[in-house]
PDB file of N, CA and C in Angstrom:
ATOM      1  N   UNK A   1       5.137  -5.008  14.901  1.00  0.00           N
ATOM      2  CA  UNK A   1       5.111  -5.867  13.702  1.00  0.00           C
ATOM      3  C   UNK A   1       6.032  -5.264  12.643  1.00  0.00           C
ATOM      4  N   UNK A   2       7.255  -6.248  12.081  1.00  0.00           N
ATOM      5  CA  UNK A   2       7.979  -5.565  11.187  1.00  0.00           C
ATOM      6  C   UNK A   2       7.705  -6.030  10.043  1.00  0.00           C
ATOM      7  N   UNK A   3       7.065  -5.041   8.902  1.00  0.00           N
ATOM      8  CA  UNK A   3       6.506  -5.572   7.832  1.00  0.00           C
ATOM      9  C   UNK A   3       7.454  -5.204   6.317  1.00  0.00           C
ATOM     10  N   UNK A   4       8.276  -6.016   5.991  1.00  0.00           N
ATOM     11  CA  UNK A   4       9.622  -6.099   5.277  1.00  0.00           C
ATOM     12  C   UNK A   4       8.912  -5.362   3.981  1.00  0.00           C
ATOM     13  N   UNK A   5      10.229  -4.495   3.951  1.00  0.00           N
ATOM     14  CA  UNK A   5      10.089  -3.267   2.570  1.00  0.00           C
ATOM     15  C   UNK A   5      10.264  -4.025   1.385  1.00  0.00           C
ATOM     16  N   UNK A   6      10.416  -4.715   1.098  1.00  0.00           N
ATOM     17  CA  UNK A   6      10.213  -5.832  -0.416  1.00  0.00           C
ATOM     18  C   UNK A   6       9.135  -6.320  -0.499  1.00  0.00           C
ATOM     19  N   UNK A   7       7.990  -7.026   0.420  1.00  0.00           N
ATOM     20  CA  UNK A   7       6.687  -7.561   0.157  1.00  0.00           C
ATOM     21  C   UNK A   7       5.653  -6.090  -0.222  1.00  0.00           C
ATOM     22  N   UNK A   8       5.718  -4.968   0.844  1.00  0.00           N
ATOM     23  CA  UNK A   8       5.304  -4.096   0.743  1.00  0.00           C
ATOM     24  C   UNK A   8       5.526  -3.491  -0.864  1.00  0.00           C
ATOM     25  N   UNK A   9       7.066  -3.013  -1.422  1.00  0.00           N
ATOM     26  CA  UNK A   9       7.416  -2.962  -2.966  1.00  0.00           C
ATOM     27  C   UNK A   9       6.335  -3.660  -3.804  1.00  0.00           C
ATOM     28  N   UNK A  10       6.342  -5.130  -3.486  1.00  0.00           N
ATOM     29  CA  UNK A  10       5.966  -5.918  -4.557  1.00  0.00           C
ATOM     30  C   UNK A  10       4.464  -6.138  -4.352  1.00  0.00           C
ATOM     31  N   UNK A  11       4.085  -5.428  -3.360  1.00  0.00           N
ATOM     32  CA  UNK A  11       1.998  -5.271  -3.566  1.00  0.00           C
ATOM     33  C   UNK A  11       1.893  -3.956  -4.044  1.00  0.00           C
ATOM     34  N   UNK A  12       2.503  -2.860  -3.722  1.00  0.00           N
ATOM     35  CA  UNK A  12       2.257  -1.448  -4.497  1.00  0.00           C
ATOM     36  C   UNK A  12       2.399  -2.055  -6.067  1.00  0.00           C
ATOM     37  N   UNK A  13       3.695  -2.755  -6.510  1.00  0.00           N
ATOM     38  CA  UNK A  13       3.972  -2.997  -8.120  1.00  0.00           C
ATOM     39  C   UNK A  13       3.051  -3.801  -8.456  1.00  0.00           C
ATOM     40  N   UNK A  14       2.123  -4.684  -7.500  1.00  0.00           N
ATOM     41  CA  UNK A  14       1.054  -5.634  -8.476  1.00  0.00           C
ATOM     42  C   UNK A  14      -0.608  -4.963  -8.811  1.00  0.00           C
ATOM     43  N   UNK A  15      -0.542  -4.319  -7.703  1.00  0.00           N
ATOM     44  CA  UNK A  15      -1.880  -3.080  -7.947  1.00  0.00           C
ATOM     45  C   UNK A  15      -1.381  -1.928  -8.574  1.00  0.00           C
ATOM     46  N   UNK A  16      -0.210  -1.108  -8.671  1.00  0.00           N
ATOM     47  CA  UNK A  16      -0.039  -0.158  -9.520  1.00  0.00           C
ATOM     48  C   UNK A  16      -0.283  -0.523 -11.135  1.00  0.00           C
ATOM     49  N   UNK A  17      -0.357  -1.763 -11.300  1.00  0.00           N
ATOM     50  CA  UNK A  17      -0.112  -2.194 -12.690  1.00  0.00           C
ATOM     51  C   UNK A  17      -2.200  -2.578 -13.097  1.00  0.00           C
ATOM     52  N   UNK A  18      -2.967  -2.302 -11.991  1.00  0.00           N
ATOM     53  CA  UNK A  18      -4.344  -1.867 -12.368  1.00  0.00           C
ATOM     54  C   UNK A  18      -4.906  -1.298 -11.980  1.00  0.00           C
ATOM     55  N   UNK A  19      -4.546   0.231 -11.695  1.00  0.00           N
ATOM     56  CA  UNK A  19      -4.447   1.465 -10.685  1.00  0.00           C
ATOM     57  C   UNK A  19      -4.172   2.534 -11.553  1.00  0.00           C
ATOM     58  N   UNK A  20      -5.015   3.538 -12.244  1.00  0.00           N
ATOM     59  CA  UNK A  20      -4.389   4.335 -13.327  1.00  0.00           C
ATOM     60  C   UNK A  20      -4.534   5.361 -12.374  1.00  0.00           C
ATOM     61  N   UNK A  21      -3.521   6.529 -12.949  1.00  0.00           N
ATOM     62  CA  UNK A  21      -2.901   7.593 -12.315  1.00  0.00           C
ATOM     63  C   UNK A  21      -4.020   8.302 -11.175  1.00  0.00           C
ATOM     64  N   UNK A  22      -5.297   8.376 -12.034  1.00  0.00           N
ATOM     65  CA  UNK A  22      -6.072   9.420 -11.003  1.00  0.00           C
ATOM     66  C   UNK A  22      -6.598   8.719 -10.030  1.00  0.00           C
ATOM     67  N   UNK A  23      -6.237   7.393  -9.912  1.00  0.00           N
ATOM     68  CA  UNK A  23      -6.475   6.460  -8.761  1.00  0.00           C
ATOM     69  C   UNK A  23      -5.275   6.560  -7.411  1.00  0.00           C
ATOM     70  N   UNK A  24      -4.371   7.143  -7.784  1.00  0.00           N
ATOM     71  CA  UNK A  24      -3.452   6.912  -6.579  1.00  0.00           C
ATOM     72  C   UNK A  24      -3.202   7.735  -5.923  1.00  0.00           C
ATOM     73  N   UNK A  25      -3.988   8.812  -5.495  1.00  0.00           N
ATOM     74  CA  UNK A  25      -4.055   9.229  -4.232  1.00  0.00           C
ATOM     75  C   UNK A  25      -4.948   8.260  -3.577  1.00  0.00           C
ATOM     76  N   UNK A  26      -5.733   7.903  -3.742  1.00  0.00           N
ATOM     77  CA  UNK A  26      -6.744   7.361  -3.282  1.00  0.00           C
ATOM     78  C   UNK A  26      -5.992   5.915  -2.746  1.00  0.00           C
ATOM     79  N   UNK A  27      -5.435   5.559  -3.510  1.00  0.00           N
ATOM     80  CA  UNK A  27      -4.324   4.042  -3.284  1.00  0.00           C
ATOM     81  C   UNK A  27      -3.452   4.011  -1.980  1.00  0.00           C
ATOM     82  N   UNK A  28      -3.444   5.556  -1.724  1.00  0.00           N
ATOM     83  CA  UNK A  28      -1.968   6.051  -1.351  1.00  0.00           C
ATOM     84  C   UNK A  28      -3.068   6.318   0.507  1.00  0.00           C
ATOM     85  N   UNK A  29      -3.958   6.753   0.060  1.00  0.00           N
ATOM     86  CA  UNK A  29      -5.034   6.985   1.526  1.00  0.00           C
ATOM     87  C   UNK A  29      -5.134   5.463   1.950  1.00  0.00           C
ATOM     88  N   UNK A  30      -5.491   4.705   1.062  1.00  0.00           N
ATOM     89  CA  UNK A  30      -5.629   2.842   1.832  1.00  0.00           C
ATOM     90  C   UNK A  30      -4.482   2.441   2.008  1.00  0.00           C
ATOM     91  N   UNK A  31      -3.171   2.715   1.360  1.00  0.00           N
ATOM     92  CA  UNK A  31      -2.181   2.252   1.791  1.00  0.00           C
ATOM     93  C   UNK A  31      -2.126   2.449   3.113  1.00  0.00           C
ATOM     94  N   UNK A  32      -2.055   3.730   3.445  1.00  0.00           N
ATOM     95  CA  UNK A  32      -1.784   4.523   5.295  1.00  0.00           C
ATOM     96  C   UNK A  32      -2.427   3.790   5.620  1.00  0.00           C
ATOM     97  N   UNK A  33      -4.046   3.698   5.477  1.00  0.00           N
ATOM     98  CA  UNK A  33      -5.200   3.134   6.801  1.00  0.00           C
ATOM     99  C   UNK A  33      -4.515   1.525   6.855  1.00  0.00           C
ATOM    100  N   UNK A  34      -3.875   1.466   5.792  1.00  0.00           N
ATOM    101  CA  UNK A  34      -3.637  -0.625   5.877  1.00  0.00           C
ATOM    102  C   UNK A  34      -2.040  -0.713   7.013  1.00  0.00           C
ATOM    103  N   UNK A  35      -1.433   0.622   6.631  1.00  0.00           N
ATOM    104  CA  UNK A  35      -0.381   0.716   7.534  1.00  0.00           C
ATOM    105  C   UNK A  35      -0.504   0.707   9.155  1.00  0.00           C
ATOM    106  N   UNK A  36      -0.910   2.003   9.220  1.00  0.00           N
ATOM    107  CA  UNK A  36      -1.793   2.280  10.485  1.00  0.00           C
ATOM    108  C   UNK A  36      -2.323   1.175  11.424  1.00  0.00           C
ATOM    109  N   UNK A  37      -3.329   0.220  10.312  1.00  0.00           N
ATOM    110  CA  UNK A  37      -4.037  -0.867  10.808  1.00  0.00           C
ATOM    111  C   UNK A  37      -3.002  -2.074  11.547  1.00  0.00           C
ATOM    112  N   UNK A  38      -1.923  -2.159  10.621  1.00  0.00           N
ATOM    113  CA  UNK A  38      -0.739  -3.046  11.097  1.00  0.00           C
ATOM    114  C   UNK A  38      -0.098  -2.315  12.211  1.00  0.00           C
ATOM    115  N   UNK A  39       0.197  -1.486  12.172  1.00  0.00           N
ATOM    116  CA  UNK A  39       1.040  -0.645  13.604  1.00  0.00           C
ATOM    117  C   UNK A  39       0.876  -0.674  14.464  1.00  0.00           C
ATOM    118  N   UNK A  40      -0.835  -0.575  14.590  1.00  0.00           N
ATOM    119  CA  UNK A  40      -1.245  -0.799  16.267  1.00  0.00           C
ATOM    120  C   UNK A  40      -1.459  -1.795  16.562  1.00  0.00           C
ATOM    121  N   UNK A  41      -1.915  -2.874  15.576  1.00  0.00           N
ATOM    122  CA  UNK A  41      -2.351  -4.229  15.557  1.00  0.00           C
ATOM    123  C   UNK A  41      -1.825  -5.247  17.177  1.00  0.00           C
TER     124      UNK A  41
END
């Protein structure tokens, strides 16, 4: 599954914008598992 680097950009920029700093590691751990989840899919 090729999941285009502009949609991906533009969901990090719509949740970064209600995501304060000490939230994004944590953002950054669901990002992977949501990646991951697509990869093997």
């Amino acid at each position: 599954i090729n999941f285009p680097i502009d949609i991906l950009h533009s969901i990090i920029g719509m949740i970064n914008q209600d995501y304060k700093e000490d939230d994004y590691e944590s953002f950054l751990l669901f990002l992977t598992i949501v990646i991951i989840i697509l990869y093997f899919e």
